[in-house]
N, C-alpha and C. Protein backbone atom coordinates (compact mmCIF):
# COMPACT_ATOMS: atom_id res chain seq x y z
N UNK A 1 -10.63 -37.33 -0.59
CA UNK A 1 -9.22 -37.03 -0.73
C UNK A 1 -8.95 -35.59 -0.35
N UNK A 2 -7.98 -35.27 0.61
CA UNK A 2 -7.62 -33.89 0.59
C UNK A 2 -6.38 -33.67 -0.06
N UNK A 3 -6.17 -32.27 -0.67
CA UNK A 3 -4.99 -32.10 -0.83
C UNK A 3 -4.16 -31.14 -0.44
N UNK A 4 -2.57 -31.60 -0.03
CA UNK A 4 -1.62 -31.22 0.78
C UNK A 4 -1.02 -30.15 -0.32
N UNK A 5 -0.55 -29.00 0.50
CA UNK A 5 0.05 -27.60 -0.19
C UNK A 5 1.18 -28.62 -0.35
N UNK A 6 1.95 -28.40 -1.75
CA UNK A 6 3.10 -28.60 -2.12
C UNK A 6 3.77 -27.58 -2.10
N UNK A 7 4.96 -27.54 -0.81
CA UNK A 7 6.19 -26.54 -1.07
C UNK A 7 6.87 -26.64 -2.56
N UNK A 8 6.99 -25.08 -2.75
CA UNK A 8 7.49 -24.78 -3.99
C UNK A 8 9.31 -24.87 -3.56
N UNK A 9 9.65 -25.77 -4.66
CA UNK A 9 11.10 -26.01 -4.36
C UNK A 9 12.00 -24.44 -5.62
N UNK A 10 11.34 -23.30 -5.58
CA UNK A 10 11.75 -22.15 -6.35
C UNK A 10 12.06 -21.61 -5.27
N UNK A 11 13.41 -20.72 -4.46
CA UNK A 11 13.99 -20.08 -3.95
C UNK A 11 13.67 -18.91 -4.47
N UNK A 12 13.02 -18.07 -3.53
CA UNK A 12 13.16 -16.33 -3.91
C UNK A 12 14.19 -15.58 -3.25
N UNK A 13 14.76 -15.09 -4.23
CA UNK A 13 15.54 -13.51 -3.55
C UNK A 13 15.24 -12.69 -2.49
N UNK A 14 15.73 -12.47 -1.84
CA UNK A 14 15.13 -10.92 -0.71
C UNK A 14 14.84 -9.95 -1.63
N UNK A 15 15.16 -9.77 -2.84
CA UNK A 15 14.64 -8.55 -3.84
C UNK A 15 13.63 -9.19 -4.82
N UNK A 16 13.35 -10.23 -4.57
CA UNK A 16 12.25 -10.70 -5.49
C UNK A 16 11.02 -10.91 -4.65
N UNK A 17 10.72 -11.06 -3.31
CA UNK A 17 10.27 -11.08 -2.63
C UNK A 17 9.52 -9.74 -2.09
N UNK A 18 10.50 -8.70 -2.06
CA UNK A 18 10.29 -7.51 -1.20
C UNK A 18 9.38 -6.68 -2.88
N UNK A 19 10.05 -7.19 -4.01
CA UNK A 19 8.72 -6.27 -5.13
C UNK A 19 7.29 -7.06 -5.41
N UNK A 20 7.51 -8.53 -4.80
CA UNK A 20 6.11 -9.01 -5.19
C UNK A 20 5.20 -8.65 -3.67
N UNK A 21 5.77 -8.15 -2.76
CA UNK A 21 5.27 -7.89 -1.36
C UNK A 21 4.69 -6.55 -1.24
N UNK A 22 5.43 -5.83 -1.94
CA UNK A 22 5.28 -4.18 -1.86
C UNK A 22 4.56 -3.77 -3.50
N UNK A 23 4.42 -4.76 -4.53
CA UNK A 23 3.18 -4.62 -5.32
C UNK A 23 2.11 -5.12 -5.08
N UNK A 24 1.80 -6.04 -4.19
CA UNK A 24 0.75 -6.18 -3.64
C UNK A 24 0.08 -5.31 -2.55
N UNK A 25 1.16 -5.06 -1.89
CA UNK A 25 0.30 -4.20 -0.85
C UNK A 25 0.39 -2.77 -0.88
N UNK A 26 0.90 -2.33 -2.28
CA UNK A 26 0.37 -0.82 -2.28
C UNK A 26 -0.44 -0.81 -3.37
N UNK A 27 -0.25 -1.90 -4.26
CA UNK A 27 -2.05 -1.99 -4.70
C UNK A 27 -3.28 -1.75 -4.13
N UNK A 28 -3.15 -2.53 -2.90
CA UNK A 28 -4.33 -2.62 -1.87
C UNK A 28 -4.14 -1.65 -1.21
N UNK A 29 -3.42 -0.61 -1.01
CA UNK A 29 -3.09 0.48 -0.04
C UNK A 29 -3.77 1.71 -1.02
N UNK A 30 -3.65 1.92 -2.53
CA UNK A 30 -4.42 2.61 -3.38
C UNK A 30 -5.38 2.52 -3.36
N UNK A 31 -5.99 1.05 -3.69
CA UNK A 31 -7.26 0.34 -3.54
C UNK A 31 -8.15 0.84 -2.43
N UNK A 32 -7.85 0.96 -1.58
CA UNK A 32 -8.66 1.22 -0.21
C UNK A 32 -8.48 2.87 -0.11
N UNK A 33 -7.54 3.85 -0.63
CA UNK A 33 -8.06 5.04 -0.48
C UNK A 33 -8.56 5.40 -1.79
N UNK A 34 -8.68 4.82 -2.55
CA UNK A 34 -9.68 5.30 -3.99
C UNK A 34 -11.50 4.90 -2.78
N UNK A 35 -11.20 3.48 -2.14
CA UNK A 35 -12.64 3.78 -1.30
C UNK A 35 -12.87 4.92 -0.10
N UNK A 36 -11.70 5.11 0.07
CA UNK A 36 -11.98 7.07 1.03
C UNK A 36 -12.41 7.67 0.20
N UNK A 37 -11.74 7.85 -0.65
CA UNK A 37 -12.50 8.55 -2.21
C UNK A 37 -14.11 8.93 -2.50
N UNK A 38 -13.87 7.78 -2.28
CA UNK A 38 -15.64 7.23 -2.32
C UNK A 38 -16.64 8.06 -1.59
N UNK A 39 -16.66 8.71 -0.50
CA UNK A 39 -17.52 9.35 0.69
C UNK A 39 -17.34 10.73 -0.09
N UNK A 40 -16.66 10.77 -0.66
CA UNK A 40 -16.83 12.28 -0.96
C UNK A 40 -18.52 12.65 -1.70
N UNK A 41 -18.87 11.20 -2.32
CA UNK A 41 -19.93 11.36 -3.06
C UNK A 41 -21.08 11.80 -2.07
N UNK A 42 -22.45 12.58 -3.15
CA UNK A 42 -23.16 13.13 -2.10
C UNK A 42 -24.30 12.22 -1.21
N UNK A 43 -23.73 11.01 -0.92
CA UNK A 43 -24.76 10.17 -0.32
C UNK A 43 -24.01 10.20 1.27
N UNK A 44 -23.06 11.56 1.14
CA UNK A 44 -22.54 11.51 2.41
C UNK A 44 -22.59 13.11 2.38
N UNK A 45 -22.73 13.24 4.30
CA UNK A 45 -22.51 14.22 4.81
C UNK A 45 -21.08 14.57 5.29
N UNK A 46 -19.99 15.37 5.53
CA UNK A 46 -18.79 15.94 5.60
C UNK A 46 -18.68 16.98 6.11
N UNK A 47 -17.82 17.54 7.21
CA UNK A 47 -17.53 19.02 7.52
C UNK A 47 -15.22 18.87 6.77
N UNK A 48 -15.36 20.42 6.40
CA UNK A 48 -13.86 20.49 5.87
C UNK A 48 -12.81 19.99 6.88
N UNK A 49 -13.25 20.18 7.84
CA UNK A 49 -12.86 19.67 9.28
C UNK A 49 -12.08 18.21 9.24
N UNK A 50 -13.27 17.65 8.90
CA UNK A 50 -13.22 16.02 8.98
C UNK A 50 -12.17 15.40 7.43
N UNK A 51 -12.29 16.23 6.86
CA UNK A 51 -11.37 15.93 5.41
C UNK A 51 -10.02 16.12 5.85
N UNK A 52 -9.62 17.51 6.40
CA UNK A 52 -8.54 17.87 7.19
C UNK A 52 -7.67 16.77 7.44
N UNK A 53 -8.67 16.34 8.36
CA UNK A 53 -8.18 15.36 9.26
C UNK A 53 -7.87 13.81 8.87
N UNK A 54 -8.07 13.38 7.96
CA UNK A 54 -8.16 12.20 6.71
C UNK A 54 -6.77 12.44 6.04
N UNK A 55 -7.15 13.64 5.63
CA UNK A 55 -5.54 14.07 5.43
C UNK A 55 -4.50 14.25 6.24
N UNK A 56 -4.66 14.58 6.97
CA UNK A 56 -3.36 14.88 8.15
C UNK A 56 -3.10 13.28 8.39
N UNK A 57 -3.98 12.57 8.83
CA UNK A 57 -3.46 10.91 9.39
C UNK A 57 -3.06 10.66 7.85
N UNK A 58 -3.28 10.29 6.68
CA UNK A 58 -2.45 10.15 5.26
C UNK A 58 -1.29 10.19 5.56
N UNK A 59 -1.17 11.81 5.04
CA UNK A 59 0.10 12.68 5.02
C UNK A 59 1.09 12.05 6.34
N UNK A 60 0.29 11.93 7.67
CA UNK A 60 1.62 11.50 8.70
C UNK A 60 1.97 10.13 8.89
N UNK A 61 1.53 9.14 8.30
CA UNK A 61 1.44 7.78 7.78
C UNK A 61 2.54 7.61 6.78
N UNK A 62 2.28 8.70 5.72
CA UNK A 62 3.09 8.25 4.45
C UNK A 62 4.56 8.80 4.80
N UNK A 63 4.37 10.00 5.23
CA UNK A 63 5.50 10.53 5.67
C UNK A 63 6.87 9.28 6.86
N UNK A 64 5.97 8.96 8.20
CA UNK A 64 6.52 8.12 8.50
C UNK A 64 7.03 7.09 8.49
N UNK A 65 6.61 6.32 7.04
CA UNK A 65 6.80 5.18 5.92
C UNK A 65 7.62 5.38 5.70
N UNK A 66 7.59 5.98 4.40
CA UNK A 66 8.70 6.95 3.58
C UNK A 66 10.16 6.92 4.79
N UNK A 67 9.90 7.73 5.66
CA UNK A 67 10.97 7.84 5.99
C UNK A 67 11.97 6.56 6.96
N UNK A 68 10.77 5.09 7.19
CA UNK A 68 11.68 3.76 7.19
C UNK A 68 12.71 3.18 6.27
N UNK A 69 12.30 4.19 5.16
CA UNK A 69 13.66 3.54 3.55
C UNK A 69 14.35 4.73 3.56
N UNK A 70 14.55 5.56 4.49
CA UNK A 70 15.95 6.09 4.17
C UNK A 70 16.72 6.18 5.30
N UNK A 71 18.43 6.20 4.81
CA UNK A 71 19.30 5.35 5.45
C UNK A 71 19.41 6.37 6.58
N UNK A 72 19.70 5.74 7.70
CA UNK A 72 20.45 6.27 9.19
C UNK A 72 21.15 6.93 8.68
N UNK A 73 21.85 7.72 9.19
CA UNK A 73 23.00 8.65 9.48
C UNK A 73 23.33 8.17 11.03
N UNK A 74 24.54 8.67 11.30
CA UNK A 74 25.18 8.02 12.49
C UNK A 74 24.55 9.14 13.58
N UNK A 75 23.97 8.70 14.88
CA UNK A 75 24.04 9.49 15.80
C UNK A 75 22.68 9.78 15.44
N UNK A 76 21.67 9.62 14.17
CA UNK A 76 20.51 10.08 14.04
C UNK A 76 19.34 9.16 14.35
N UNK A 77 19.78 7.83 15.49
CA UNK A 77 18.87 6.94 15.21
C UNK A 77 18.02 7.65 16.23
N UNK A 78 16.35 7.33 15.92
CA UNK A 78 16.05 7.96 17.56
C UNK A 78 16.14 7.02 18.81
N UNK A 79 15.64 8.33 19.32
CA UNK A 79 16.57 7.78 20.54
C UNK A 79 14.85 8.30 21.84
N UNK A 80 14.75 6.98 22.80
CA UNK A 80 13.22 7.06 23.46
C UNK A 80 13.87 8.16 24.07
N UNK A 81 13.41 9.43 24.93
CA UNK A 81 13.42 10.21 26.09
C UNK A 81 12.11 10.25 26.83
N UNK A 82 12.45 9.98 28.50
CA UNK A 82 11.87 9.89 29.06
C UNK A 82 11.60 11.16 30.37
N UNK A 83 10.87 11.90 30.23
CA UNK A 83 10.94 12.83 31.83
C UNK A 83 9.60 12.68 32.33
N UNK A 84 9.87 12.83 34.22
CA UNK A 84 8.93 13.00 34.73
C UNK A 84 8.58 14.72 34.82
């Protein structure tokens, strides 16, 4: 016998949806830099260099996140430019 997924006849919200979506995946988004975390221990080698730089991709990640939830302003969307 196999058995067939039964659609759930429970309707979610777009706001009930978007907190069980975004507690899951910044669980796992903590989760996985508590394991960056991890290398710091001394079964690893490191230059300050290389930490730097762990940080800088973070920091310009979160930053560019962050700044998908806040609202447009008119005239501020970007905008591609192209030169040869």
């Amino acid at each position: 016998m196999t058995k067939k997924k039964e659609k759930k006849a429970v309707t979610e919200t777009k706001g009930e949806k978007f907190k069980r979506l975004a507690s899951m995946r910044v669980n796992k988004a903590l989760h996985t830099i508590a394991l960056v975390g991890n290398l710091s221990g001394s079964g690893y080698e490191y230059s300050q260099e290389e930490v730097n730089k762990i940080f800088a991709a973070f920091n310009t990640r979160l930053k560019e996140t962050y700044e998908r939830f806040q609202p447009k302003k008119k005239g501020e969307e970007k905008k591609a430019e192209f030169t040869l």
